[in-house]
C-alpha atoms as a PDB file:
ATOM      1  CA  UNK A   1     142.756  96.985 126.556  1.00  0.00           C
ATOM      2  CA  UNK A   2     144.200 100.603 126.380  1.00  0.00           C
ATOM      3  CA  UNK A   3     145.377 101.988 129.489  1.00  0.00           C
ATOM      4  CA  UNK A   4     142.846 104.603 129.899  1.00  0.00           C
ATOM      5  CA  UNK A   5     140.327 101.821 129.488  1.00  0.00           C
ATOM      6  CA  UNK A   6     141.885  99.876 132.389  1.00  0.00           C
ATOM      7  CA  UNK A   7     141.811 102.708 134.450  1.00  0.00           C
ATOM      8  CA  UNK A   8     138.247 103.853 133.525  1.00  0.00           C
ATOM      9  CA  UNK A   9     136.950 100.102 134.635  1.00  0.00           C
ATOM     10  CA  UNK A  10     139.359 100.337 137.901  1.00  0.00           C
ATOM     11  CA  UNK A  11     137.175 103.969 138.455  1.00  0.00           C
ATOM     12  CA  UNK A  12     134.319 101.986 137.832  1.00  0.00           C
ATOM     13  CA  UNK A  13     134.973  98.936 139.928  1.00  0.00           C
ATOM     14  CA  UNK A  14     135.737 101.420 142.915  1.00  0.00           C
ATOM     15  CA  UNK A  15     132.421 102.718 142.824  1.00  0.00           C
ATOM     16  CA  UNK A  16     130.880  99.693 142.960  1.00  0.00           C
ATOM     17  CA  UNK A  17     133.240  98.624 145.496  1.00  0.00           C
ATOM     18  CA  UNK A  18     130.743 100.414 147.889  1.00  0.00           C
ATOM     19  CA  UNK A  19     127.921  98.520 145.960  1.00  0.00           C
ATOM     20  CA  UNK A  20     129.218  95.441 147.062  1.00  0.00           C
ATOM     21  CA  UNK A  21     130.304  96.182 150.491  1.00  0.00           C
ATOM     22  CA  UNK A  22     126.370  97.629 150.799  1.00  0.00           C
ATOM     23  CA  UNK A  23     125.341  94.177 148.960  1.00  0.00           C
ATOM     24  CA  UNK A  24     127.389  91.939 151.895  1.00  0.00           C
ATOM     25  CA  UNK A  25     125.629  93.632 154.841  1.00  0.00           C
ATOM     26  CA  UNK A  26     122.404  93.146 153.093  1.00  0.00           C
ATOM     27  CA  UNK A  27     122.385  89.895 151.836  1.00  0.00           C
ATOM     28  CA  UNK A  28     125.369  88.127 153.957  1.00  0.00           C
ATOM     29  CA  UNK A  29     124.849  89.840 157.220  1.00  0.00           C
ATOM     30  CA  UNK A  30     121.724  90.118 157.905  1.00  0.00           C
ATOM     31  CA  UNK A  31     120.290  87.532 155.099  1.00  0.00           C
ATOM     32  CA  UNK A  32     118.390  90.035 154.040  1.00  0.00           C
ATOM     33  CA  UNK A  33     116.992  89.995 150.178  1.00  0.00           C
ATOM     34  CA  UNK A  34     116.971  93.904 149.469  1.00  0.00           C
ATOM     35  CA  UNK A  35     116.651  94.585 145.894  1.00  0.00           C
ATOM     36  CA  UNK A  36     116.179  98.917 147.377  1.00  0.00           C
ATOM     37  CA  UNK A  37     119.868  99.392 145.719  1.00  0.00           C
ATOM     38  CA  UNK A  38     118.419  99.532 142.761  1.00  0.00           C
ATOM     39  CA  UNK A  39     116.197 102.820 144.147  1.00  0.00           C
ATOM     40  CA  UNK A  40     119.025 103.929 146.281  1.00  0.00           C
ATOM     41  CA  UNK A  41     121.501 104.175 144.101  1.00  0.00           C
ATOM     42  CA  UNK A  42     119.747 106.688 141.903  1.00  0.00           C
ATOM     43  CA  UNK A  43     118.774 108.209 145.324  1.00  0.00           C
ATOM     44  CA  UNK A  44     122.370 109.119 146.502  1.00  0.00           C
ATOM     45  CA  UNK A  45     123.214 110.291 142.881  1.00  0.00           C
ATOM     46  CA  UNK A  46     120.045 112.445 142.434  1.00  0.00           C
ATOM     47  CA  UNK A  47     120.161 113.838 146.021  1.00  0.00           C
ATOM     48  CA  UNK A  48     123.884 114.751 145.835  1.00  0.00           C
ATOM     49  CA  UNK A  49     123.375 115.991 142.066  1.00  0.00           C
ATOM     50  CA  UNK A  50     120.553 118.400 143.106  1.00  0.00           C
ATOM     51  CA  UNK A  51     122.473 119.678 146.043  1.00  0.00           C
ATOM     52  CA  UNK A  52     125.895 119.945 143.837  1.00  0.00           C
ATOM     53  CA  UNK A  53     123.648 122.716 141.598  1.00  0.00           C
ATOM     54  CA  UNK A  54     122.034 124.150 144.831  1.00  0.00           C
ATOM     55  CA  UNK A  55     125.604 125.421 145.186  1.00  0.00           C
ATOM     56  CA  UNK A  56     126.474 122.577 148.385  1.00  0.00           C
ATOM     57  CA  UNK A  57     129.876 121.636 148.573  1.00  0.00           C
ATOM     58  CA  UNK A  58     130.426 118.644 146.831  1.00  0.00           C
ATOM     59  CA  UNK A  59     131.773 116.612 149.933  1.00  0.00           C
ATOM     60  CA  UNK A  60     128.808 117.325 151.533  1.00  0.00           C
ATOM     61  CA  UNK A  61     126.593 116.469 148.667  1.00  0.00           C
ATOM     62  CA  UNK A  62     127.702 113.125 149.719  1.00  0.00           C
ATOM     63  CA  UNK A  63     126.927 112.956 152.866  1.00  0.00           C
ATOM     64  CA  UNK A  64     123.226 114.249 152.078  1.00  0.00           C
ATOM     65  CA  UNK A  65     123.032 111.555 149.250  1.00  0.00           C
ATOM     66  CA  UNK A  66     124.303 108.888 152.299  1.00  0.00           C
ATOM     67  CA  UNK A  67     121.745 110.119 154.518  1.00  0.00           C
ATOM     68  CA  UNK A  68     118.755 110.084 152.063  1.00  0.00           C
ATOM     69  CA  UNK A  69     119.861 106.502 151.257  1.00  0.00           C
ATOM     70  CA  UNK A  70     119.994 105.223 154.363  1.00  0.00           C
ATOM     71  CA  UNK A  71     116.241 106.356 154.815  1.00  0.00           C
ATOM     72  CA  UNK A  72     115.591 104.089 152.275  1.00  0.00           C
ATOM     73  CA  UNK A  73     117.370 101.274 153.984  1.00  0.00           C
ATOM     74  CA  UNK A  74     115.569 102.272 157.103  1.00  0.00           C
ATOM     75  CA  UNK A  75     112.373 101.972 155.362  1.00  0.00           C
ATOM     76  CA  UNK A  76     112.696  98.902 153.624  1.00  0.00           C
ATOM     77  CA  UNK A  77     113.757  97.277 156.904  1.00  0.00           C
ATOM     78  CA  UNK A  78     110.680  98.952 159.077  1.00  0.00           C
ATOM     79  CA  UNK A  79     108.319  97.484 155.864  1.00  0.00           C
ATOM     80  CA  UNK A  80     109.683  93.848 157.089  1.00  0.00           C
ATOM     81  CA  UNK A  81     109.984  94.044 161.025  1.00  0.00           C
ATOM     82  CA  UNK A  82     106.800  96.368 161.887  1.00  0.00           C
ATOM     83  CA  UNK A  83     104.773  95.932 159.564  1.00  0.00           C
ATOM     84  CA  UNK A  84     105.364  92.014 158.550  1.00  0.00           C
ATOM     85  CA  UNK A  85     105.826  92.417 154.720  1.00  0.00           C
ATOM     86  CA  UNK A  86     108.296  90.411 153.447  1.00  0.00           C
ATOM     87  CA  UNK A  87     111.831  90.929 153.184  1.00  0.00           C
ATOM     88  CA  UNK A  88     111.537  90.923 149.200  1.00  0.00           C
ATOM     89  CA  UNK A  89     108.304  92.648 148.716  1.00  0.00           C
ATOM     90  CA  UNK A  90     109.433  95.394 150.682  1.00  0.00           C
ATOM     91  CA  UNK A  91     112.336  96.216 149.156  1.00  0.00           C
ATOM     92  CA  UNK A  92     110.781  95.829 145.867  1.00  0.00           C
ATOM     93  CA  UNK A  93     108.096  98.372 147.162  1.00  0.00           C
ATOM     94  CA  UNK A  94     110.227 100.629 148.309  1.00  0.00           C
ATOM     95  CA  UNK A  95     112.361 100.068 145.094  1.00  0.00           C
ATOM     96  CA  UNK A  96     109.528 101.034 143.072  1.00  0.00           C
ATOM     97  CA  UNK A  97     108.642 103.947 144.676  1.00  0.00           C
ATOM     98  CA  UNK A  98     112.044 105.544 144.881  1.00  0.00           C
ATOM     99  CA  UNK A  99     111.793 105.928 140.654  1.00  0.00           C
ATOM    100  CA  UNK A 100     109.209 108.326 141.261  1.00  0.00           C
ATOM    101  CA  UNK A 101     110.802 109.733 144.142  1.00  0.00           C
ATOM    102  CA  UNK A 102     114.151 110.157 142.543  1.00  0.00           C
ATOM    103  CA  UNK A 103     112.447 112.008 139.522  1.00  0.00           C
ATOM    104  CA  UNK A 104     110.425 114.273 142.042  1.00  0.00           C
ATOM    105  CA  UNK A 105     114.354 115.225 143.209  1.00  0.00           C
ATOM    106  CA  UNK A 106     115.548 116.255 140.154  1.00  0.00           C
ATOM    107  CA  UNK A 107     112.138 117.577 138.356  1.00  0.00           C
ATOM    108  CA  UNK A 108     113.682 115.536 135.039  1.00  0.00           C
ATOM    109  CA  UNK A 109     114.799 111.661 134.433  1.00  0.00           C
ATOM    110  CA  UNK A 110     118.296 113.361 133.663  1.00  0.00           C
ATOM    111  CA  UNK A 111     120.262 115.985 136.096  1.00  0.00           C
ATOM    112  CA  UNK A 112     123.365 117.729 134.034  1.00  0.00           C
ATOM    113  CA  UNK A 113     126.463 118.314 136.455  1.00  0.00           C
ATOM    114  CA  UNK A 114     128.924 119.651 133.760  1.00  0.00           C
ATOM    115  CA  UNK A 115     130.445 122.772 134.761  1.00  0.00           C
ATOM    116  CA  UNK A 116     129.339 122.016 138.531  1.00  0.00           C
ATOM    117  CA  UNK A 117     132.033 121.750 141.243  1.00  0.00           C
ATOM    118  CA  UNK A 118     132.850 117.710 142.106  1.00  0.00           C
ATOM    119  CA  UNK A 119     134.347 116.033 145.029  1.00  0.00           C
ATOM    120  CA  UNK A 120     137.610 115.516 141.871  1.00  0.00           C
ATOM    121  CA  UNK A 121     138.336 119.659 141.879  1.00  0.00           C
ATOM    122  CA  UNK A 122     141.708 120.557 143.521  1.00  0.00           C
ATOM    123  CA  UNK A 123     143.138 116.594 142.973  1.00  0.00           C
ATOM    124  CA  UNK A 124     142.356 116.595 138.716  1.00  0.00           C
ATOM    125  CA  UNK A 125     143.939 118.515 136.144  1.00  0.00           C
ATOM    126  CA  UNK A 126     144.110 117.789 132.394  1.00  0.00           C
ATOM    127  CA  UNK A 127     146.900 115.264 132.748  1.00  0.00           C
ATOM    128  CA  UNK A 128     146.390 113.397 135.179  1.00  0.00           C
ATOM    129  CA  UNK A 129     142.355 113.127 135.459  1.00  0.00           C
ATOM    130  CA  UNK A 130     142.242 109.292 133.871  1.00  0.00           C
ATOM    131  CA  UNK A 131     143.722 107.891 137.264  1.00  0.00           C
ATOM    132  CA  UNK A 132     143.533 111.062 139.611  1.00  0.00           C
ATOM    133  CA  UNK A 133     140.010 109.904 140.026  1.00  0.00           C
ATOM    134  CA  UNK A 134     140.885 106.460 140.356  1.00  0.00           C
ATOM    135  CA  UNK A 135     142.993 107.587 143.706  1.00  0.00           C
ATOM    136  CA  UNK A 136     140.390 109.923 145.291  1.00  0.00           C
ATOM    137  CA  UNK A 137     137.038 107.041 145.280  1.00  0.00           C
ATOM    138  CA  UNK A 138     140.190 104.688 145.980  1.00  0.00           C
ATOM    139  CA  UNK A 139     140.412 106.258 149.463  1.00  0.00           C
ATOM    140  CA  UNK A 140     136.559 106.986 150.360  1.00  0.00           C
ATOM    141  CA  UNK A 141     136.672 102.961 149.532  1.00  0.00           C
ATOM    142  CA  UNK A 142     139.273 102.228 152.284  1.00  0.00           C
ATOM    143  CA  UNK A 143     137.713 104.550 154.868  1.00  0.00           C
ATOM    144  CA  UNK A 144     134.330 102.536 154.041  1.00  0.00           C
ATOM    145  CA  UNK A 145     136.010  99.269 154.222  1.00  0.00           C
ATOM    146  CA  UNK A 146     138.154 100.174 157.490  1.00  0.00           C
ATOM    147  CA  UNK A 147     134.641 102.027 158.827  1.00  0.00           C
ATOM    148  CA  UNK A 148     132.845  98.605 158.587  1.00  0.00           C
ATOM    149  CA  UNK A 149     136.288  96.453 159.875  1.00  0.00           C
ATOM    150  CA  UNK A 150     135.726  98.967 162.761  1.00  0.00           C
ATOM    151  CA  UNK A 151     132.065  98.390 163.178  1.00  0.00           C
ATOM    152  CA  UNK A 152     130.902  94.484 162.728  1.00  0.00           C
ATOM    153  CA  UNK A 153     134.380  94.089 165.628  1.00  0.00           C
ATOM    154  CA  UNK A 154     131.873  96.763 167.998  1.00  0.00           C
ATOM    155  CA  UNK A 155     129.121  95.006 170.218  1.00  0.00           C
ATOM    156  CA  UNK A 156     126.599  96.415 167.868  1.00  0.00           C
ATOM    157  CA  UNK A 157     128.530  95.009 164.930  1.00  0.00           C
ATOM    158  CA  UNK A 158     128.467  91.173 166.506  1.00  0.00           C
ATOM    159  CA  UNK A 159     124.970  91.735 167.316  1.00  0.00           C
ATOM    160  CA  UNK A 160     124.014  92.585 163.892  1.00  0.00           C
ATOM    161  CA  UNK A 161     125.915  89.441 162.669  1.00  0.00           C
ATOM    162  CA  UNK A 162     124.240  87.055 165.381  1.00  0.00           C
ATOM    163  CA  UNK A 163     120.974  88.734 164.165  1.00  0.00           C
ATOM    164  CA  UNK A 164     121.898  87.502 160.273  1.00  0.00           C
ATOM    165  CA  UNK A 165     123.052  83.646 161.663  1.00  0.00           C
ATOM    166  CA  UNK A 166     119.943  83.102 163.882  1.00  0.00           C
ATOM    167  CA  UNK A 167     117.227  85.346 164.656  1.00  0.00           C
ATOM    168  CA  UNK A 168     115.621  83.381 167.375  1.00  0.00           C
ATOM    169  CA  UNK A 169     118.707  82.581 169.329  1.00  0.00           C
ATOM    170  CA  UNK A 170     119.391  86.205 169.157  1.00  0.00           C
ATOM    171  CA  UNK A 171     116.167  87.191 170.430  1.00  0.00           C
ATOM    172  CA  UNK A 172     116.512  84.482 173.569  1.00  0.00           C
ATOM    173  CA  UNK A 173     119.624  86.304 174.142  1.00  0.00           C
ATOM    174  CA  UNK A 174     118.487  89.434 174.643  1.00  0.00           C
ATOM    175  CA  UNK A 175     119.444  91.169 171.400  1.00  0.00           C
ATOM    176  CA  UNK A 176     117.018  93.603 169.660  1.00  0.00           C
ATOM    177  CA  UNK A 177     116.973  91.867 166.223  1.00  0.00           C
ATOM    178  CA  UNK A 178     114.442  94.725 164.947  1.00  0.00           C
ATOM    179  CA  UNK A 179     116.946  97.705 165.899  1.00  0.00           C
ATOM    180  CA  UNK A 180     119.734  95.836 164.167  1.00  0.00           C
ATOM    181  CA  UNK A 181     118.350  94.934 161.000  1.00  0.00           C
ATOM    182  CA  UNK A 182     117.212  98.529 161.113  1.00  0.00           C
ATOM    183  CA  UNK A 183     120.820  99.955 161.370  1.00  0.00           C
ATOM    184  CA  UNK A 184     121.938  97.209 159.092  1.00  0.00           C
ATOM    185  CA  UNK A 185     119.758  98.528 156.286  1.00  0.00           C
ATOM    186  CA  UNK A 186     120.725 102.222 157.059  1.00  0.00           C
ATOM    187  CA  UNK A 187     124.397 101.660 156.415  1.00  0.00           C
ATOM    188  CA  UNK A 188     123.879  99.163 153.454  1.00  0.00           C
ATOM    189  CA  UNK A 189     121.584 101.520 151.422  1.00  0.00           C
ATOM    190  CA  UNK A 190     123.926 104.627 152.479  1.00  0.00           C
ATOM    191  CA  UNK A 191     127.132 102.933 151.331  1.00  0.00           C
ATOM    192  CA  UNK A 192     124.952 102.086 147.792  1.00  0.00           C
ATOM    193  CA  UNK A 193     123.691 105.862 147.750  1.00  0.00           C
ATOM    194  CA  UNK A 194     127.576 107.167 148.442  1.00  0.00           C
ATOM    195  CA  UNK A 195     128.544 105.186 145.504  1.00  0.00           C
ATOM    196  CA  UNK A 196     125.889 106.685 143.206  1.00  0.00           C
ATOM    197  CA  UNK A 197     127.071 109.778 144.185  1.00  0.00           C
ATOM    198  CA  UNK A 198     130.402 109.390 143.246  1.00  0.00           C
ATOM    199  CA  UNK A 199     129.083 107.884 139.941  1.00  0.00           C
ATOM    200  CA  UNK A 200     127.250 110.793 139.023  1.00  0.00           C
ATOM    201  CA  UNK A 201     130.501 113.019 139.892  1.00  0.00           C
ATOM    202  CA  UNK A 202     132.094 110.641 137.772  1.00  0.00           C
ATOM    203  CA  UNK A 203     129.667 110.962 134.600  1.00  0.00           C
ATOM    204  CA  UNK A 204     128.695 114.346 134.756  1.00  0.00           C
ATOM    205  CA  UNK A 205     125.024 114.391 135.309  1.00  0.00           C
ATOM    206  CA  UNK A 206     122.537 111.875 137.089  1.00  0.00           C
ATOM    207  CA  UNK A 207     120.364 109.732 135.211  1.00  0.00           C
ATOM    208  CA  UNK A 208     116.983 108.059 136.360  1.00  0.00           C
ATOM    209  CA  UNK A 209     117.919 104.930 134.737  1.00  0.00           C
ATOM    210  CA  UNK A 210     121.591 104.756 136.307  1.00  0.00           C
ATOM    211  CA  UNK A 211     119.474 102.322 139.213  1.00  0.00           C
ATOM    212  CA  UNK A 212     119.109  99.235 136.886  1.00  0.00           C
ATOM    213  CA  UNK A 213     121.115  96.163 137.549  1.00  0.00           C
ATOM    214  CA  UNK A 214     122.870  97.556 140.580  1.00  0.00           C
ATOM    215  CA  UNK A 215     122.220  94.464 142.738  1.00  0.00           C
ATOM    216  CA  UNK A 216     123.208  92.343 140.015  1.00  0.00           C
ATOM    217  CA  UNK A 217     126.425  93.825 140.222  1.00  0.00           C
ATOM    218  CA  UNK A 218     126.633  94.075 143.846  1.00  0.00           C
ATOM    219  CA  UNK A 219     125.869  90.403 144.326  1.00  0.00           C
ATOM    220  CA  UNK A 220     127.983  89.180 141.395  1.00  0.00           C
ATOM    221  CA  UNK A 221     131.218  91.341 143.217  1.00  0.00           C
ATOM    222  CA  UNK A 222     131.025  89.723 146.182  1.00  0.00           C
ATOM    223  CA  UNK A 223     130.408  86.127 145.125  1.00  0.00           C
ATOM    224  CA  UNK A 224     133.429  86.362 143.280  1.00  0.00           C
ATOM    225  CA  UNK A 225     135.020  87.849 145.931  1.00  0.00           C
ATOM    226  CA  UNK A 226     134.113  85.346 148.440  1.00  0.00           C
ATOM    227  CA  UNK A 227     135.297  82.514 145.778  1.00  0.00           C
ATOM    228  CA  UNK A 228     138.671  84.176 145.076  1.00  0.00           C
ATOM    229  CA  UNK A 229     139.605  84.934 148.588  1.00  0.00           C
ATOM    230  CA  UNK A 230     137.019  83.113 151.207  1.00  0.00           C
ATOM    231  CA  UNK A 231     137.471  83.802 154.743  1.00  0.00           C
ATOM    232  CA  UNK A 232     135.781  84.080 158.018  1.00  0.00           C
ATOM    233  CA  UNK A 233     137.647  87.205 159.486  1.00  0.00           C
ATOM    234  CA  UNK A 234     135.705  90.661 158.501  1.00  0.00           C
ATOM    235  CA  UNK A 235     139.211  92.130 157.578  1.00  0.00           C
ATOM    236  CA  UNK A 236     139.778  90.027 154.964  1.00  0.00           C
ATOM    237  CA  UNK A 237     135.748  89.793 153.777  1.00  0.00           C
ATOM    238  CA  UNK A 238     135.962  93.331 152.966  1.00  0.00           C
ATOM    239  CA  UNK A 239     139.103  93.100 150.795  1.00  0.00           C
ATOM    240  CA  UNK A 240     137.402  89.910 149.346  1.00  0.00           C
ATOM    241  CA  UNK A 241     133.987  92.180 148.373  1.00  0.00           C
ATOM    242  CA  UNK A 242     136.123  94.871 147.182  1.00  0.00           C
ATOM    243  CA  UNK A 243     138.711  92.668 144.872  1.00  0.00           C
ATOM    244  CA  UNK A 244     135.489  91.408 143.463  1.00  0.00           C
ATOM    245  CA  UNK A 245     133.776  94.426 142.391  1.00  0.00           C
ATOM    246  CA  UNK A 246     136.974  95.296 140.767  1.00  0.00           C
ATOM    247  CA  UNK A 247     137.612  92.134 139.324  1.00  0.00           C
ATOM    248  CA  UNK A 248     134.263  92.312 137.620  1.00  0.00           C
ATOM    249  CA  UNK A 249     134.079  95.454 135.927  1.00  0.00           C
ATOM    250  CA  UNK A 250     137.978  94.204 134.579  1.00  0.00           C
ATOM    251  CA  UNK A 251     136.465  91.366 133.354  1.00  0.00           C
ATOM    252  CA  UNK A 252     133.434  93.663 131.675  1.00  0.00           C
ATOM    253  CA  UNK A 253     135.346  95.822 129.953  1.00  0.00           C
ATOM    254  CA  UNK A 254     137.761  92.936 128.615  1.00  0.00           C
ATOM    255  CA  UNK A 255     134.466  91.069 127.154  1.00  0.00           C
ATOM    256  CA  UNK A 256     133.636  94.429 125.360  1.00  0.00           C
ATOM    257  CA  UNK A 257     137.316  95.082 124.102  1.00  0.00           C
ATOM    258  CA  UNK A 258     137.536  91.301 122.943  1.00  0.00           C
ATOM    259  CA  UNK A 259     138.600  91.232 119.103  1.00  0.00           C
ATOM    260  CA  UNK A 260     137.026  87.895 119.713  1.00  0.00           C
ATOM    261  CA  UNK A 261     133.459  88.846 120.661  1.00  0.00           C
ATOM    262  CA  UNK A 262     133.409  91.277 118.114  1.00  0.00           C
ATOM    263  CA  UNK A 263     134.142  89.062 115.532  1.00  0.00           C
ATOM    264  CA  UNK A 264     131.082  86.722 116.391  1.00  0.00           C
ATOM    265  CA  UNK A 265     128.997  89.966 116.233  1.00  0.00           C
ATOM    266  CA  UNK A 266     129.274  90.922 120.445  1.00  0.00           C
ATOM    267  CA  UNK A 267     129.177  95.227 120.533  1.00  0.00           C
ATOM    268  CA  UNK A 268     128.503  97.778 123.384  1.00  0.00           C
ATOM    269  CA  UNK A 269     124.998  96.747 122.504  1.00  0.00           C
ATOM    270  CA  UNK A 270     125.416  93.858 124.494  1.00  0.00           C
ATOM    271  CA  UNK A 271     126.695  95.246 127.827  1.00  0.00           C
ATOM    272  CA  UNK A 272     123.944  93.771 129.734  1.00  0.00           C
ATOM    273  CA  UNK A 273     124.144  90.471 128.013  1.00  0.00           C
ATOM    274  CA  UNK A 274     127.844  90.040 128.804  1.00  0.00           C
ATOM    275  CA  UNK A 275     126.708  91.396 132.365  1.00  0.00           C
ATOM    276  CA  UNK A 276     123.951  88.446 132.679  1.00  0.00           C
ATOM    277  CA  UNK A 277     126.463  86.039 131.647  1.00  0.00           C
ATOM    278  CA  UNK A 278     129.385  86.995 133.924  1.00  0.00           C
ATOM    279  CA  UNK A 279     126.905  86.922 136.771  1.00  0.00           C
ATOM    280  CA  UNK A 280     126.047  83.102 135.777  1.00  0.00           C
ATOM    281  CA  UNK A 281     129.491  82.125 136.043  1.00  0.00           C
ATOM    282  CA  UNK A 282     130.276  84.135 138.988  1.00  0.00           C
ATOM    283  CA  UNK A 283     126.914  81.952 140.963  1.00  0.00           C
ATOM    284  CA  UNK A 284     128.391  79.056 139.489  1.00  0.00           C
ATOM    285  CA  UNK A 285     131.974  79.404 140.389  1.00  0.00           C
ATOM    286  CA  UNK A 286     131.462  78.145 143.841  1.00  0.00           C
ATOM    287  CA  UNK A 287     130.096  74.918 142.977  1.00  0.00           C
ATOM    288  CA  UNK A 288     132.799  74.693 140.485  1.00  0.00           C
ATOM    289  CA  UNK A 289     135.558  75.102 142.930  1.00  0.00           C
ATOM    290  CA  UNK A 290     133.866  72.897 145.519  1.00  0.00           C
ATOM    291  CA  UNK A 291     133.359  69.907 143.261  1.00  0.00           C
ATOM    292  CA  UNK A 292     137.474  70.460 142.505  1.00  0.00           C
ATOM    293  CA  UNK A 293     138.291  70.128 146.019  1.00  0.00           C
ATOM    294  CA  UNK A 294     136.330  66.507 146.357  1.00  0.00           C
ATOM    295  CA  UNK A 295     137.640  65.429 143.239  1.00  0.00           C
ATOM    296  CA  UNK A 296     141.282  66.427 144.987  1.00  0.00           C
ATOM    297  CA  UNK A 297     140.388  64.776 148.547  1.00  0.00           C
ATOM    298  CA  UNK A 298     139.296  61.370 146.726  1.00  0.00           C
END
């Protein structure tokens, strides 16, 4: 693997960094199925591509793409606690409707950025753009992760995780379980919608189709984050969920640049084939591990 490869799957991995941290609120948190990444992550990249070309600073872009996302979330999760639909069916309905939604924001299934002003101007120049990049999503990553080592240490934040553990034994204790799975959802689905921001920044134009397999990815990341480095403290849950992410789209773009797999007829073709079958070892890695440590104990 060239170095400008490794460096394009360590831009990559960053991105979906926020994915997975999104993905861990979700589904470890608050043990909520949500399969809306796959709407909101074309959300935040369509809503932050449209605003780009409406001449918004890019930065701010962003932040609108964040906000529009976390409507989703908040949607999704108001589907499931007012209304009583469940957890999956909602976010697959709201999943749904956010392709239609998404091509209502940018009047096209593709948005063009090139020539637009990114969130990359005034940090890349012609040299150093392969791992400029790289630095710049590297720090809105560690203000996310340090933003959510912050939060889940708040009241709120334990709330929110007693709500995930045991929603009755919240509810005797006085905790609104419907607010927090509310605000859960928000952040989750804006930390997805950041990170298709970025993407698009990244790729120079949004893409209606850029949504697909972005839970996959999300929930491979941070099983194999959990399995490399499992803890119970948030600090190091985070790291785990973003090692992961990275870890994964390494492993990706090895699989593709394999002189092996090529040789038994594997190509770019068969990105999301090598995708399906990372994420089958990354579910099964756990059991793996855990049948080691009896074997090691008897």
């Amino acid at each position: 693997m060239s170095l400008i490869a490794f460096f394009g799957a360590l831009e990559s991995g960053l991105i979906y960094a926020l994915v997975a941290l999104g993905v861990y609120i979700s589904f470890r948190v608050l043990d909520f199925p949500d399969l809306t990444a796959d709407g909101s992550f074309p959300l935040g990249g369509a809503v932050a591509g449209i605003s780009i070309v409406a001449g918004f600073n890019p930065w701010l872009a962003c932040i609108f793409g964040m906000l529009a996302g976390s409507l989703a979330g908040i949607v999704t999760a108001w589907l499931h606690v007012k209304l009583g639909i469940l957890q999956l069916l909602a976010s697959i309905l709201v999943m749904v409707a956010l392709y239609s939604v998404n091509l209502r924001i940018m009047q096209a299934p593709n948005l063009p950025l090139l020539g637009e002003p990114t969130v990359f101007m005034g940090f890349v120049n012609d040299s150093n753009g392969f791992w400029m990049r790289c630095v710049v999503i590297g720090g809105v990553v560690i203000l996310a992760k340090l933003f959510l080592d912050w939060f889940f240490s708040t009241e709120t934040g334990l709330a929110m995780q007693a709500t995930g553990s045991n929603l009755k034994m919240s509810q005797a204790q006085g905790i609104h379980t419907s607010r927090m799975t509310i605000v859960g959802m928000a952040i989750s689905n804006a930390l997805i919608a950041l990170a298709g921001a970025l993407f698009v920044q990244t790729q120079g134009g949004a893409d209606i189709s850029i949504g697909v397999g972005t839970i996959v990815i999300g929930l491979a990341a941070v099983i194999i984050g959990e399995t490399i480095l499992p803890s119970k403290r948030m600090l190091f849950i985070t790291l785990s969920v973003l090692i992961g992410a990275i870890l994964y789209k390494l492993f990706i773009q090895i699989a593709l640049s394999s002189d092996t797999l090529r040789s038994i007829g594997f190509g770019p073709q068969d990105l999301n084939l090598v995708t399906a079958l990372l994420v089958i070892i990354a579910l099964i890695l756990p059991k793996i591990k855990s049948n080691l440590l009896k074997k090691r104990r008897l």
